[in-house]
Protein backbone atom coordinates (compact mmCIF):
# COMPACT_ATOMS: atom_id res chain seq x y z
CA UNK A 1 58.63 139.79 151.71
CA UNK A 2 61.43 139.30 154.48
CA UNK A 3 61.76 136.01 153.22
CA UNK A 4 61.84 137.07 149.72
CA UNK A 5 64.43 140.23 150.35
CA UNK A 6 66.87 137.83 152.01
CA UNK A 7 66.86 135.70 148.96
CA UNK A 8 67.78 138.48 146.54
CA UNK A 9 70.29 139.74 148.88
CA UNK A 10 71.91 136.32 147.95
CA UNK A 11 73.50 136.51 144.55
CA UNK A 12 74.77 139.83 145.74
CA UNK A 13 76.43 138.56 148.68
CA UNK A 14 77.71 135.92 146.73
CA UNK A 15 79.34 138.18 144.28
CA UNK A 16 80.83 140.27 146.73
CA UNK A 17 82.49 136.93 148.69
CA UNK A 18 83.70 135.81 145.02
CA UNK A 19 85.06 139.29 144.24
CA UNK A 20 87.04 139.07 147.80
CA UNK A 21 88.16 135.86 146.42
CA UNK A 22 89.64 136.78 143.32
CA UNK A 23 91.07 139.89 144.82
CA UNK A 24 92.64 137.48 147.93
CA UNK A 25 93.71 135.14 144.54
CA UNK A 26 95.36 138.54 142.97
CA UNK A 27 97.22 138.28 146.15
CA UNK A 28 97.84 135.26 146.50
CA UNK A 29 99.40 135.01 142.34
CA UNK A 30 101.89 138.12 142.43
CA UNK A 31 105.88 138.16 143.36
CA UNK A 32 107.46 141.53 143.81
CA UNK A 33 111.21 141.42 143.02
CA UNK A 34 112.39 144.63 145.03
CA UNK A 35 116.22 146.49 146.25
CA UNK A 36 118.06 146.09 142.68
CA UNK A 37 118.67 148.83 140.22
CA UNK A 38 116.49 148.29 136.69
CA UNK A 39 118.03 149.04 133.67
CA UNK A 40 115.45 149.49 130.91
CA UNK A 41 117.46 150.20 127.68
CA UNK A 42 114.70 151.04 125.53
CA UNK A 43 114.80 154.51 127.38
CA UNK A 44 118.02 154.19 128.53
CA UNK A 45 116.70 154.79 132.21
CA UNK A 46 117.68 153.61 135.33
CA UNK A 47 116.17 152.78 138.55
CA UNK A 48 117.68 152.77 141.68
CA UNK A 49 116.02 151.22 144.14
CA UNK A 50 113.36 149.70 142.19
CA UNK A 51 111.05 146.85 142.19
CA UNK A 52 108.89 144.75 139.98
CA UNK A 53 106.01 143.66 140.74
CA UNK A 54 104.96 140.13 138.52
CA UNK A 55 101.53 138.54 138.12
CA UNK A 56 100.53 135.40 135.61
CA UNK A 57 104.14 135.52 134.23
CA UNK A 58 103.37 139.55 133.40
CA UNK A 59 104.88 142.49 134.68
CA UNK A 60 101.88 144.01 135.86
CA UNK A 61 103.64 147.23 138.04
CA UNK A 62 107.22 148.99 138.44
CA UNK A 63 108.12 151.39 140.43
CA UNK A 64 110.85 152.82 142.82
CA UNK A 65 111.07 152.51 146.69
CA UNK A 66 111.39 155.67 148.71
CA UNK A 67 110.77 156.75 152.04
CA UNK A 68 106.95 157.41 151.75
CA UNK A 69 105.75 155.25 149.60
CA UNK A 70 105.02 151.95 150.74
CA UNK A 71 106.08 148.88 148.81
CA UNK A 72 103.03 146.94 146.93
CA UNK A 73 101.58 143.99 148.37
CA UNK A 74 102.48 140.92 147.26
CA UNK A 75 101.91 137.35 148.64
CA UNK A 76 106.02 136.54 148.03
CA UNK A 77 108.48 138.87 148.00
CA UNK A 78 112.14 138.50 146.74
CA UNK A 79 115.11 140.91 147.82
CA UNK A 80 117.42 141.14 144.96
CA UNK A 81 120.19 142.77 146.96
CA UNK A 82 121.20 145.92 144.91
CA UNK A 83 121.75 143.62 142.19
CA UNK A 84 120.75 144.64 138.67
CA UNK A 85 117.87 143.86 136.47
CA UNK A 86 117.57 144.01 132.78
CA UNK A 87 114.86 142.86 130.22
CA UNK A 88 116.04 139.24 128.78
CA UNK A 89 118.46 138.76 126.19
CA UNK A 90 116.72 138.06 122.36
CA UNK A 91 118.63 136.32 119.95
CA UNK A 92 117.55 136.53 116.73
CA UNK A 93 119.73 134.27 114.75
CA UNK A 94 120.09 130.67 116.95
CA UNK A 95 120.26 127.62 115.50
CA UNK A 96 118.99 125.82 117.99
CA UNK A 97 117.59 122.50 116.85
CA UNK A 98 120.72 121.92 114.38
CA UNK A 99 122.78 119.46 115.19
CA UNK A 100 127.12 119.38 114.39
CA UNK A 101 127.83 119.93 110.71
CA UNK A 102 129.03 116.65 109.32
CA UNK A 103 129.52 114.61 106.07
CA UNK A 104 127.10 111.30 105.71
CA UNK A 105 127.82 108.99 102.59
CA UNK A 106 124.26 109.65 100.75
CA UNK A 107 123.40 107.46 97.52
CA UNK A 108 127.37 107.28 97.58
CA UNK A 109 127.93 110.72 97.65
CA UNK A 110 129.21 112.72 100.35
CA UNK A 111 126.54 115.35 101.52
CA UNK A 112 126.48 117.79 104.38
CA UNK A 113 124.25 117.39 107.23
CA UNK A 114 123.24 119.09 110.41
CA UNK A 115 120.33 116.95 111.79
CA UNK A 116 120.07 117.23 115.13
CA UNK A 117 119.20 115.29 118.36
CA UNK A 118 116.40 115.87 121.19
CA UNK A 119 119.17 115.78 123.39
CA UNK A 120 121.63 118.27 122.13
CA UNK A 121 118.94 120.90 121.43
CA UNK A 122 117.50 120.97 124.65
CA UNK A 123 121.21 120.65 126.00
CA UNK A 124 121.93 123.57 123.84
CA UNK A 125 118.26 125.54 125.18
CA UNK A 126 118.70 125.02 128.56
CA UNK A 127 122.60 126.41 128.00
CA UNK A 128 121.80 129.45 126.12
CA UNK A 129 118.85 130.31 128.79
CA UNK A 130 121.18 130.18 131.18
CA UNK A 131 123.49 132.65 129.36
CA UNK A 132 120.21 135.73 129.80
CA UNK A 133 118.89 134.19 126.30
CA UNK A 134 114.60 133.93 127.27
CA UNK A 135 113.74 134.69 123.14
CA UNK A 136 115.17 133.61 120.13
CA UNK A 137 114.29 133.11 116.42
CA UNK A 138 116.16 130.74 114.52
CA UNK A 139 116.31 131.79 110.81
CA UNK A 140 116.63 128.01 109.65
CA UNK A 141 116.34 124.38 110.38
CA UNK A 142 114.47 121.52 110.18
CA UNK A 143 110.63 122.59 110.75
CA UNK A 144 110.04 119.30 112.24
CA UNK A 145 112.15 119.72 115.11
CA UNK A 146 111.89 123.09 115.52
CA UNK A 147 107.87 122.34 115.87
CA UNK A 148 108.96 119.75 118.67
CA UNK A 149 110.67 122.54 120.58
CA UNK A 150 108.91 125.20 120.78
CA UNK A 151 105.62 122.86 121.50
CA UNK A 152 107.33 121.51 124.35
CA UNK A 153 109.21 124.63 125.77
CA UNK A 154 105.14 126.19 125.41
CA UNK A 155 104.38 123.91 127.53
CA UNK A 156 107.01 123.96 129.91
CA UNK A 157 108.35 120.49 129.56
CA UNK A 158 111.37 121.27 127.80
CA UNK A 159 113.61 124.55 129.61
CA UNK A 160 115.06 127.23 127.48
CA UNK A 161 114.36 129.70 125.43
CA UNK A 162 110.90 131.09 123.58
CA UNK A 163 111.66 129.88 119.80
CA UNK A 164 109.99 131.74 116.73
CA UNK A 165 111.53 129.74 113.74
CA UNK A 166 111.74 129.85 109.65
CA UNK A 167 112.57 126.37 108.12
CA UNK A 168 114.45 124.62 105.83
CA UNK A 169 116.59 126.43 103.49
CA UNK A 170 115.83 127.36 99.99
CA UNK A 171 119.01 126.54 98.44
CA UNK A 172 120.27 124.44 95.46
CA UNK A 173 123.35 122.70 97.58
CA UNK A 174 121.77 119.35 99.41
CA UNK A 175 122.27 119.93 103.30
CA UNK A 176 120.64 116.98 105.08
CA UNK A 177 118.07 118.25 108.15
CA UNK A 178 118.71 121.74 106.16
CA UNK A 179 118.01 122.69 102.71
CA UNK A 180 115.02 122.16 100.00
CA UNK A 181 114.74 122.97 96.15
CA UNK A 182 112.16 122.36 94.52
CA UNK A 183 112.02 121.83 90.99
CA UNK A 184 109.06 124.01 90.05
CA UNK A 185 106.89 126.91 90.98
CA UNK A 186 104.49 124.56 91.95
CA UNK A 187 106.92 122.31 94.33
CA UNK A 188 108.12 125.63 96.07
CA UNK A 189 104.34 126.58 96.38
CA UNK A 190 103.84 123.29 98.13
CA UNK A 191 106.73 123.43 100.18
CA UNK A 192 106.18 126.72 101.56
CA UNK A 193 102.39 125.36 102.67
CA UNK A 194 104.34 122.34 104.29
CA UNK A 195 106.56 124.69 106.43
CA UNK A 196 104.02 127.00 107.21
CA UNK A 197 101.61 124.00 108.67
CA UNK A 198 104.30 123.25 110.70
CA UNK A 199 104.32 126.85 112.25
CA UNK A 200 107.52 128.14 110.40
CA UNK A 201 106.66 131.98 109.91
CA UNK A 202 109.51 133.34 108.08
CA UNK A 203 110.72 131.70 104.81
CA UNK A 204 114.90 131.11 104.12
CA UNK A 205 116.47 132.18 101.06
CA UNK A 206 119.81 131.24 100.56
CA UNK A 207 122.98 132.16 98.75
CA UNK A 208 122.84 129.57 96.11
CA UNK A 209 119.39 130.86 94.42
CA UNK A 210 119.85 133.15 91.37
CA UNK A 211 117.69 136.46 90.96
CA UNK A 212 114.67 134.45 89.34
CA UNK A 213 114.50 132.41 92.08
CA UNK A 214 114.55 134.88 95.03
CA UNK A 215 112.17 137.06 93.85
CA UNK A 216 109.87 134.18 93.12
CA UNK A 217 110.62 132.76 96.70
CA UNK A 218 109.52 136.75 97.88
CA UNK A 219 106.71 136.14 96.00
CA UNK A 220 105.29 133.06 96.94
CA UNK A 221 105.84 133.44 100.59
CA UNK A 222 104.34 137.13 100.74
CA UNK A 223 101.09 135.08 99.09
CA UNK A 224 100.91 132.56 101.82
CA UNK A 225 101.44 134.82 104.69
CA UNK A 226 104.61 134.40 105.42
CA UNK A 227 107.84 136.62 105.79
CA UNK A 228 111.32 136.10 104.23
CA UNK A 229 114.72 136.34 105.45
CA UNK A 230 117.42 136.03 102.93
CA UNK A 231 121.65 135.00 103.26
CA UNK A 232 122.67 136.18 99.52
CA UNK A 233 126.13 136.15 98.03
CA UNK A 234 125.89 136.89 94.31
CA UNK A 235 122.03 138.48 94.31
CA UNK A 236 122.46 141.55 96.01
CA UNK A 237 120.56 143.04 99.02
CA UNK A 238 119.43 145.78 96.47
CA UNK A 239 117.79 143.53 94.39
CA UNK A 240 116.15 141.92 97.23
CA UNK A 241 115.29 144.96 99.03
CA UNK A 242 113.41 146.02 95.54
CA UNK A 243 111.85 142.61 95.88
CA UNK A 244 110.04 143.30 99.18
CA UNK A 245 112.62 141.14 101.44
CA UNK A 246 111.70 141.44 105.46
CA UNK A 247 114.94 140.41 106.48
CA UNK A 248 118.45 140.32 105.73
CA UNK A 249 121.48 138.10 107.44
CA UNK A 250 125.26 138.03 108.12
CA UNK A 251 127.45 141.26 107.19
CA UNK A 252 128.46 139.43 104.07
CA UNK A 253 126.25 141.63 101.33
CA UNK A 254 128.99 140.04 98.81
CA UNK A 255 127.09 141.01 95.60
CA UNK A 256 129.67 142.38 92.97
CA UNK A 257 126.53 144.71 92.17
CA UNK A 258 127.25 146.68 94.91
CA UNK A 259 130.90 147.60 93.53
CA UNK A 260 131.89 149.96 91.05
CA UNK A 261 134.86 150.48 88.18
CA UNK A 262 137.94 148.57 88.36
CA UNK A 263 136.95 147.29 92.01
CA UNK A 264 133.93 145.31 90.77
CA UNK A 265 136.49 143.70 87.70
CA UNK A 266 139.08 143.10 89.97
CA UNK A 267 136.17 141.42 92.55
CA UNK A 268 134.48 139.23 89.97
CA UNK A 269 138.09 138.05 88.45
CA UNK A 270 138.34 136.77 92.38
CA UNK A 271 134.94 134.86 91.79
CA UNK A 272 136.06 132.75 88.95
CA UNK A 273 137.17 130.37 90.72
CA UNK A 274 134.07 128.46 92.92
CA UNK A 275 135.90 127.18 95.86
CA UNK A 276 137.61 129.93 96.43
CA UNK A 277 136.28 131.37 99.65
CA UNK A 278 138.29 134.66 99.58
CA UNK A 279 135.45 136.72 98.85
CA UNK A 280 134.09 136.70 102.53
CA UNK A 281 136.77 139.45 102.77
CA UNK A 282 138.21 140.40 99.41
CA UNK A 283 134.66 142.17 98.86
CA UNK A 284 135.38 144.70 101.79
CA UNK A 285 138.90 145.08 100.35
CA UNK A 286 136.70 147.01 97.14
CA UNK A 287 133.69 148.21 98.39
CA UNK A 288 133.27 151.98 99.01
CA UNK A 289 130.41 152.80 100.99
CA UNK A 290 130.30 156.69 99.88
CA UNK A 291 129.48 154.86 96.16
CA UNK A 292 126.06 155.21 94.51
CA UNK A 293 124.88 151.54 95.21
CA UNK A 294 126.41 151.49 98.57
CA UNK A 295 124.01 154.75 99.55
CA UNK A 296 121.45 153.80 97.27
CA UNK A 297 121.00 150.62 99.42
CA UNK A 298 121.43 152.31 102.55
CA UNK A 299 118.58 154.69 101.90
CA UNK A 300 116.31 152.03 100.47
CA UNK A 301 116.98 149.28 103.39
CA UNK A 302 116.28 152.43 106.20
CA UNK A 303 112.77 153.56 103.79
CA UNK A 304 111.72 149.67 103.74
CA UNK A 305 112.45 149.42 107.33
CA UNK A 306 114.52 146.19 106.37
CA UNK A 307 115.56 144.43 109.55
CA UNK A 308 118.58 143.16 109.52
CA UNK A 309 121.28 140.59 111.78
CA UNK A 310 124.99 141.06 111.09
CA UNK A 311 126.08 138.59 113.29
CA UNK A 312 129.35 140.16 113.48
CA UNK A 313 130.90 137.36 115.16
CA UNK A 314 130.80 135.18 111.68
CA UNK A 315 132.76 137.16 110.14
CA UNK A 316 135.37 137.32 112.85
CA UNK A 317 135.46 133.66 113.19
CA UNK A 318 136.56 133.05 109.53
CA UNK A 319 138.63 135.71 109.65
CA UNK A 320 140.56 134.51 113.20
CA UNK A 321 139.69 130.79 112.71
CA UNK A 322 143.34 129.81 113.30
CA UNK A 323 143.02 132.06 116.83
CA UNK A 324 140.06 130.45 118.20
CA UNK A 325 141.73 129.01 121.55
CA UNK A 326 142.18 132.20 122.30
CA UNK A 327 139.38 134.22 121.58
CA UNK A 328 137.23 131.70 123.09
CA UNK A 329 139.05 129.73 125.89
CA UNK A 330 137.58 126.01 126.38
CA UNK A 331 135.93 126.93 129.47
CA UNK A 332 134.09 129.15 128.21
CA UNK A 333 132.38 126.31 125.72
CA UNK A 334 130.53 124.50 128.35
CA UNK A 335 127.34 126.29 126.46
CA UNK A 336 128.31 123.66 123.60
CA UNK A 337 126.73 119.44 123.91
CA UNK A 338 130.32 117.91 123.57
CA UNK A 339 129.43 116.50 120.01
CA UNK A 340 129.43 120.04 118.82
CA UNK A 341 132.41 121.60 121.13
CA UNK A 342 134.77 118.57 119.49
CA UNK A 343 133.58 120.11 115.91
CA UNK A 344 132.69 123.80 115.98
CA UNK A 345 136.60 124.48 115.43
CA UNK A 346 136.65 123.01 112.37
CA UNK A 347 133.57 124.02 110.55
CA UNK A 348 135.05 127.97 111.39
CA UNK A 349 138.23 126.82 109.68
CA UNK A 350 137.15 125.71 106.53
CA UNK A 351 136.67 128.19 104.59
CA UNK A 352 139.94 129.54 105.23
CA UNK A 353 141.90 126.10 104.95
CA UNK A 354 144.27 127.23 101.73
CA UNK A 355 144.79 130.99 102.63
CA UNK A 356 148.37 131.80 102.88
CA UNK A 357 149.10 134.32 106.32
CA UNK A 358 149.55 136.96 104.30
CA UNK A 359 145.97 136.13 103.19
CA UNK A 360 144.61 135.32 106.80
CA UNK A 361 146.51 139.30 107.77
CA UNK A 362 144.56 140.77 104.90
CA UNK A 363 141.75 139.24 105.75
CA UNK A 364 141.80 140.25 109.43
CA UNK A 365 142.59 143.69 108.37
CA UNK A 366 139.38 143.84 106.96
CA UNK A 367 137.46 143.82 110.56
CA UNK A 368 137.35 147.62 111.03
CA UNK A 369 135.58 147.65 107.21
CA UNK A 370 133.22 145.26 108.54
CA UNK A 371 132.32 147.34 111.87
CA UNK A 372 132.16 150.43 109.69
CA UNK A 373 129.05 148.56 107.42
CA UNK A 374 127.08 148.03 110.97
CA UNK A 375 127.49 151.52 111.57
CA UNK A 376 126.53 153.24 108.23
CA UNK A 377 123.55 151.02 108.70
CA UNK A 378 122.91 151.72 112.12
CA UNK A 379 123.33 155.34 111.19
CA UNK A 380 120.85 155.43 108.61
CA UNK A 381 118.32 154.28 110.27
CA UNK A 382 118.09 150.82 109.54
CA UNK A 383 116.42 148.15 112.00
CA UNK A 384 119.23 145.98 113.23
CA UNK A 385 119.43 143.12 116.00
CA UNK A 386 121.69 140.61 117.69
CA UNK A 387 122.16 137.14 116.17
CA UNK A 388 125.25 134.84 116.53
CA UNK A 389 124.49 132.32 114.23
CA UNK A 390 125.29 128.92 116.05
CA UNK A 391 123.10 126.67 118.36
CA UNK A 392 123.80 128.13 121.60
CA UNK A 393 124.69 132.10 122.36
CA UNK A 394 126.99 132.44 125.30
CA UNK A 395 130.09 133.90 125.37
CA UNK A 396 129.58 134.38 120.97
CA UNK A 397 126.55 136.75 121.97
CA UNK A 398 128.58 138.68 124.31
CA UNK A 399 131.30 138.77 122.00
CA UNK A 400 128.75 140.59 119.06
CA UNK A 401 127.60 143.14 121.77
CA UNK A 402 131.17 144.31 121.91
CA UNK A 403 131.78 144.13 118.14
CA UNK A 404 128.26 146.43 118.24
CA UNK A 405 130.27 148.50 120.83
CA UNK A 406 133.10 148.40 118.52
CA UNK A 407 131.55 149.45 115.75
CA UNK A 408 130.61 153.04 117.30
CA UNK A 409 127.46 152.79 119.60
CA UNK A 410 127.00 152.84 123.49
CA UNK A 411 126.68 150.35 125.97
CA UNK A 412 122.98 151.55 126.23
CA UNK A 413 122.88 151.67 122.57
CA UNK A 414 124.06 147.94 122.18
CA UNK A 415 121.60 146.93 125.19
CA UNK A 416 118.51 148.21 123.04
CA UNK A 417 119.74 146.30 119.84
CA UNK A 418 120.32 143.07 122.41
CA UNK A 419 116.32 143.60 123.99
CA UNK A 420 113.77 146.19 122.50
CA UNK A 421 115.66 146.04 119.20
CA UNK A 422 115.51 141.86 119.07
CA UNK A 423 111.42 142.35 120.30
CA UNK A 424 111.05 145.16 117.53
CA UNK A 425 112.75 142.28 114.64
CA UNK A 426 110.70 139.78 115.18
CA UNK A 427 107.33 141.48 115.61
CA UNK A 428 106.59 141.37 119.27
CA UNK A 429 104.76 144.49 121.23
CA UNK A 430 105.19 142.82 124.47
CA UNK A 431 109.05 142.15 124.79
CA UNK A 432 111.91 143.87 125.58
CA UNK A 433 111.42 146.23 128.50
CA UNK A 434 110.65 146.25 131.70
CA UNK A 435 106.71 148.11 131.54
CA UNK A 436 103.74 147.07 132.72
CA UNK A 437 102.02 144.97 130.36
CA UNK A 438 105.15 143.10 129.30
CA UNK A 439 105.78 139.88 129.33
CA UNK A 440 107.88 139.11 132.82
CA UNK A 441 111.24 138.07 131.10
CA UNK A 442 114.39 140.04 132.84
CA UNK A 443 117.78 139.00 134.06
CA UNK A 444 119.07 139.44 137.64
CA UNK A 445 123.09 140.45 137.87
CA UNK A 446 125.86 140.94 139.79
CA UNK A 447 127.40 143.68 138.29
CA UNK A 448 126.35 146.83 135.91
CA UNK A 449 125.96 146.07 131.90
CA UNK A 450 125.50 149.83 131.23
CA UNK A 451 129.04 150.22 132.71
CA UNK A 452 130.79 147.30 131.72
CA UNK A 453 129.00 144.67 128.99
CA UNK A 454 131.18 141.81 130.63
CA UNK A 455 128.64 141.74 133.47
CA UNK A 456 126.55 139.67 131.62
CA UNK A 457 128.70 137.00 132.94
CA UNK A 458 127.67 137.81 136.38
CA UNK A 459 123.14 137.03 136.02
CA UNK A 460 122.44 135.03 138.52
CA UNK A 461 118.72 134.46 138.32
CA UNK A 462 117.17 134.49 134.54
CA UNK A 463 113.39 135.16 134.90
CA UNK A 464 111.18 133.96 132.13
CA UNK A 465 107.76 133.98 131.59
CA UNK A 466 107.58 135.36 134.88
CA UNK A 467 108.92 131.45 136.11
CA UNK A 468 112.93 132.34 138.41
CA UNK A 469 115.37 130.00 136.91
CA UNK A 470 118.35 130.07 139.00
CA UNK A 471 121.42 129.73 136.50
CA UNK A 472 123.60 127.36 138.69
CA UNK A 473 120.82 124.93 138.83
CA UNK A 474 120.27 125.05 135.58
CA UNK A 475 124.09 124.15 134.90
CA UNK A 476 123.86 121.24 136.91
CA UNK A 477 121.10 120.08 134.65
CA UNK A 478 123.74 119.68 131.49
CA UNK A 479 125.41 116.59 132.43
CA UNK A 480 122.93 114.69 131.98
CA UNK A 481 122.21 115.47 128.48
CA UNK A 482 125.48 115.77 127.76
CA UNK A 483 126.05 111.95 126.99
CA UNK A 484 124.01 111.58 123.65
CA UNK A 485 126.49 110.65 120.38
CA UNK A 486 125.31 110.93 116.45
C-alpha cells in the first residue's frame, strides 16, 4: 500500500513540477517595456508613467507605475526613458509589391507597367516599417507577388510590414503586373477564383468599368467570399454604394451623377474630351455638397458603413506636381528604392503636363473643397482610414495625417483614423490599441504625436509582433537592396 500510494503520488508530482515549469517558461517569455507615456488613441487616453507588459508577440498586461504598486515580473525589462508609445501605424492603401510605372514596347505597342522586383519591395517594406508602418493593405497588385510577401514576412524572413492585399485590377486599360478584363461573366468568375487561391481577399474595381460591369464585379465577388474596393470616375459612388460596395478609394468621387443643373452640363462638356485630365479638379469646381445626391450619398455611405481611404495626398500631388522639391525635399525620399525616387516625379506630373498656371492656380484652389469632402464624410459618420497610395508611406503618410488635421479633426482624432480606424477598415479585432489581448505592435518616440503630429519623425524603436526593431538598424539594412535595376 506504501508502495502503491507513492506511485500515485507520481503523476501528481509530476504535474505540479510541469506546472512550475510552464509558469518559470511564462517568465522566462515576457518583456515589460516600462517609464514612457502611452498614448492609446482609440480612447484618447494617456498614460504617464506606464508600462507594457508583452508575451508571445501579445500584449498580455498594461498598466501605470506608482508608488505602491510594484512593477510586474518579467524575465527582461526595457526602460523606455519617458519616451512615448503609440499603437503602430496601419496603412491601408500601400502599394507595396509594385514596382516604378513605366512604358514596355508590348506586341509593338506601348503599354504601361508596374511589375515589380523582390528587391525593391522588400527595400520598400523594410522602409515603410521603419517609418511606424507594422500593417498595411494594399488595394492592388500583382497577387503573385503580393502572395510572396506576405508568406515570407509570416514567416519572418522578409522585414516589414503585415500585408492584407486585393489583386489585380479590374479595368479595361492593359497595365502590365496590374490590370485584368475578362471577356465574359464566366472569365471574371474564373479570375476572381484565381485571385482568391492566391489569398487576395478584397476584389479591385477600377475607373474604366461601366455600371454593368461593376455591379457584376460586386456580384461575383460577394458570391465567392470576397470583398470589393472600387476607384470609379464616371460610375458614381452612389451607384456603387446601392450595389453593396465594401470599400471606396481616393477623394476623386468624379461621377457627373453627383452634380446638378448647369454644373453637371458645364462638367460633362469638360469630359468630352478623353485625355483631358482636368476633371481631377474641375469636378470640385461644381459640386455642392448641400445638393440632393451629395447628401443622399452621404447618408447612404454612413447607413452602409462604407469604409472609405481618401488618400488626400493624391490629390495634392497632381494638384502641386510642379512643387514637389519642395513639399517633399530629397532627403526625405530615402523611403523610395532609387529606381522609383528617379521616377515618382514624373508619374505625379502627368496628368497635369498641358495645364496652363492659371489652370495649375485653379486647380490648387480647389484643396480646401477637397478637405471639406473628408470632413462632411467624417461628420456623417462614415468609416474612414489612412492610405497614401504609393509603395512606401513615410513622409506621404505623415503628410495625409496633417491634411486629416487640415480638414477639421484633432490630433487625437487623426491618431484613431491612423491606428484603431486602419484595424476597424480592414476587419481586424486585435489591432490598433494598446489592450490586453492585442497584438504587441506599438511605436516608441521621442517626442509627443498628440501635441505635435511631426513627432512621428522622432520613433525610435518600432515594435511588431511583439519582435523590437530598432529603426537605425533597419536603415542601414537599405543599401544593400538598393542596387537592383529593371
Amino acid at each position: 500500500m506504501h508502495k502503491l500510494f507513492h506511485l500515485a503520488l507520481i503523476p501528481a508530482l509530476m504535474c505540479s513540477l510541469t506546472g512550475k515549469a510552464e509558469v518559470q517558461q511564462a517568465k522566462m517569455d515576457t518583456v515589460l517595456y516600462h517609464n514612457a507615456t502611452l498614448i492609446n488613441p482609440a480612447n484618447q487616453q494617456r498614460t504617464e508613467n506606464g508600462w507594457l507588459l508583452v508575451q508571445n508577440g501579445s500584449i498580455i498586461d498594461q498598466g501605470q507605475a506608482n508608488a505602491t504598486d510594484p512593477l510586474p515580473k518579467a524575465s527582461q525589462q526595457i526602460n523606455l526613458k519617458d519616451q512615448y508609445v503609440m499603437p503602430g501605424l496601419i496603412d491601408v492603401h500601400l502599394h507595396l509589391t509594385a514596382g516604378p510605372h513605366r512604358v514596355e514596347m508590348v506586341d509593338g505597342a506601348p503599354t504601361i507597367t508596374m511589375k515589380g522586383h523582390p528587391d525593391i519591395t522588400r527595400y520598400h517594406a523594410i522602409s515603410t516599417l521603419a517609418t511606424g508602418v507594422t500593417t498595411a493593405f494594399s488595394p492592388a497588385g500583382e497577387p503573385e507577388a503580393n502572395a510572396q510577401y506576405a508568406k515570407a514576412q509570416q514567416q519572418g524572413l522578409w522585414l516589414g510590414p503585415q500585408l492584407f492585399y486585393a489583386g489585380y485590377i479590374f479595368e479595361p486599360m492593359p497595365i502590365l503586373g496590374g490590370s485584368v478584363y475578362p471577356k465574359d461573366e464566366a472569365g471574371w468568375q474564373a479570375e476572381i477564383a484565381r485571385q482568391k487561391a492566391l489569398g487576395v481577399q478584397v476584389i479591385k474595381l477600377y475607373f474604366g468599368l461601366g455600371q454593368a460591369e461593376v455591379a457584376m464585379g460586386i456580384r461575383l465577388a460577394k458570391a465567392a467570399g470576397l470583398k470589393t474596393i472600387a476607384h470609379l470616375d464616371q460610375v458614381s459612388w452612389q451607384f456603387a454604394a446601392d450595389q453593396g460596395i465594401d470599400m471606396l478609394t481616393h477623394a476623386l468621387p468624379t461621377s457627373a451623377e453627383l452634380l446638378t443643373g448647369e454644373a453637371r452640363e458645364a462638367y460633362l462638356a469638360s469630359r468630352k474630351n478623353p485625355m483631358n485630365q482636368r476633371f481631377i479638379y474641375q469636378w470640385f469646381e461644381h459640386v455642392d455638397y448641400n445638393s440632393a445626391p451629395m447628401q443622399q450619398l452621404f447618408n447612404t455611405l454612413a447607413r452602409q458603413q462604407t469604409r472609405l481611404d481618401l488618400t488626400l495626398v493624391v490629390n495634392e500631388l497632381f494638384y502641386f506636381a510642379r512643387e514637389l522639391e519642395r513639399l517633399y525635399p530629397e532627403d526625405q525620399m530615402w523611403v523610395f528604392h532609387p529606381q522609383s525616387r528617379n521616377s515618382w516625379r514624373g508619374l505625379m506630373a502627368a496628368p497635369s503636363y498641358d495645364w496652363t498656371k492659371a489652370e495649375v492656380a485653379k486647380a490648387q484652389q480647389q484643396m480646401p473643397k477637397v478637405l471639406q469632402l473628408f470632413k462632411r464624410l467624417y461628420d456623417a459618420g462614415v468609416p474612414l482610414a489612412i492610405g497614401t497610395d504609393l509603395s512606401a508611406s513615410g513622409p506621404f503618410y505623415l503628410r495625409e495625417l496633417e491634411l486629416s488635421k487640415a480638414a477639421g479633426l484633432s490630433n487625437w482624432q487623426v491618431l484613431q483614423l491612423a491606428t484603431v480606424g486602419g484595424a476597424k477598415h480592414l476587419g481586424l479585432q486585435n489591432l490598433g490599441e494598446l489592450k490586453a489581448g492585442f497584438v504587441a505592435d506599438f511605436i516608441v518616440l521621442s517626442q509627443d504625436p498628440t501635441q505635435d503630429l511631426t513627432a512621428l519623425n522622432s520613433i525610435q524603436t518600432v515594435v511588431q509582433g511583439g519582435k523590437a526593431h530598432q529603426v537605425a538598424e533597419l536603415r542601414a539594412l537599405l543599401p544593400a537592396l538598393s542596387q537592383t535595376k529593371l
